[in-house]
Protein backbone atom coordinates (compact mmCIF):
# COMPACT_ATOMS: atom_id res chain seq x y z
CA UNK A 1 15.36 -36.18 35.63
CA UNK A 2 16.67 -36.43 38.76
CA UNK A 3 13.13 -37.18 40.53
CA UNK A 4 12.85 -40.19 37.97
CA UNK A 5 13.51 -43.62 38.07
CA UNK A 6 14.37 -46.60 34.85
CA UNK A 7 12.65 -49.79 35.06
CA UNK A 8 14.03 -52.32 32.73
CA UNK A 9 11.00 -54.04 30.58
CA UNK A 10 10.40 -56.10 28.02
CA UNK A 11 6.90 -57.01 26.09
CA UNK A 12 4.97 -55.09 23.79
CA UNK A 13 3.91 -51.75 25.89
CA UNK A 14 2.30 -49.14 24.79
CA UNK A 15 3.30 -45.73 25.97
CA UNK A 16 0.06 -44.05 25.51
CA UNK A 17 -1.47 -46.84 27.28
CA UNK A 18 1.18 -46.14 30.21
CA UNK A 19 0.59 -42.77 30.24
CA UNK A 20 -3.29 -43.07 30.11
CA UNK A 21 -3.08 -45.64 33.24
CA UNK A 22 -0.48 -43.70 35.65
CA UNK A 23 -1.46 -40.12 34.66
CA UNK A 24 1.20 -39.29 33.06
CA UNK A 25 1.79 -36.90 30.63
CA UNK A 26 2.24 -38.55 27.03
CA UNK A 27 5.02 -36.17 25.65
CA UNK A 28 6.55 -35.92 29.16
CA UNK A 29 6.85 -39.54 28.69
CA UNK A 30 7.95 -39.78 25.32
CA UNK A 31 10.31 -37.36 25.79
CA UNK A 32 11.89 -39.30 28.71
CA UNK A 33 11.95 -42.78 27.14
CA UNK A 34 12.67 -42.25 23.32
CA UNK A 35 12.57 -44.74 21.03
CA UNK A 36 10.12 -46.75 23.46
CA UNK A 37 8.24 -48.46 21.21
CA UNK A 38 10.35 -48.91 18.42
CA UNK A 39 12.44 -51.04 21.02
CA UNK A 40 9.90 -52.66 22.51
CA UNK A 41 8.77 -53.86 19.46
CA UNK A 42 11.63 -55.33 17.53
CA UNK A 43 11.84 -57.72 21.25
CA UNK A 44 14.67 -55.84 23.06
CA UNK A 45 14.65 -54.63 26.42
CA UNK A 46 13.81 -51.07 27.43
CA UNK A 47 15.04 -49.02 30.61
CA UNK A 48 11.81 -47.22 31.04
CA UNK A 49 12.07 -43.70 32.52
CA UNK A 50 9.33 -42.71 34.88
CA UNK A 51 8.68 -40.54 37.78
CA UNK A 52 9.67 -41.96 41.55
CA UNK A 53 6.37 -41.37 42.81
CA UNK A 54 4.77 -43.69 39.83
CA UNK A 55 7.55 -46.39 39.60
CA UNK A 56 5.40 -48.39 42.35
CA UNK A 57 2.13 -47.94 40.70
CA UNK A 58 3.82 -49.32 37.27
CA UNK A 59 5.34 -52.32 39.26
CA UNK A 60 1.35 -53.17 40.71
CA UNK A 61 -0.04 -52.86 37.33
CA UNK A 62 2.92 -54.18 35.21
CA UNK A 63 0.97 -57.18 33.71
CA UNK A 64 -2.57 -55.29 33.44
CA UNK A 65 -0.70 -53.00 31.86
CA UNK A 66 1.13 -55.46 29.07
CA UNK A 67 -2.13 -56.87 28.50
CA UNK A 68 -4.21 -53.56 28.07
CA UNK A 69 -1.32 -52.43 25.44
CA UNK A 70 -1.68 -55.74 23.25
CA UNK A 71 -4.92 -55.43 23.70
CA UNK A 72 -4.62 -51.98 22.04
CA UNK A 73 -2.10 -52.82 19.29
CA UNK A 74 -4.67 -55.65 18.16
CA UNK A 75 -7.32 -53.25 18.00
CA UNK A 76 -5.65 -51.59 15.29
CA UNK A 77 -5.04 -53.69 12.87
């Protein structure tokens, strides 16, 4: 982990949708930020592990990304 980075969020991401967006690998991810959406979910904040090179890219799309991952969690109910 040492080429990663935590970024503290809050809001109701989705990790697939995170994954999907910054190319990331979706077990890579969920193995470096277990418990993500669980968290996430029940309102509490979450120190998000991600690779250096894709911290930036998350902090650009940050609120496209909050919004694509409610989108998602309302499509599936």
């Amino acid at each position: 982990m040492a080429n990663s980075t935590e970024i503290k969020i809050t809001g109701r991401y989705q990790s697939l949708v995170i994954a999907n967006e910054l190319s990331l690998d979706i077990q890579q991810f969920n193995k470096w930020n277990p418990g993500f959406e669980k968290a996430l979910s029940a309102g509490k904040e979450y120190s998000m592990r991600l690779p250096k090179d894709k911290a930036p890219l998350f902090e650009v799309k940050k609120q496209a990304l909050l919004a694509a991952s409610l989108r998602a969690l309302l499509q599936n109910f």
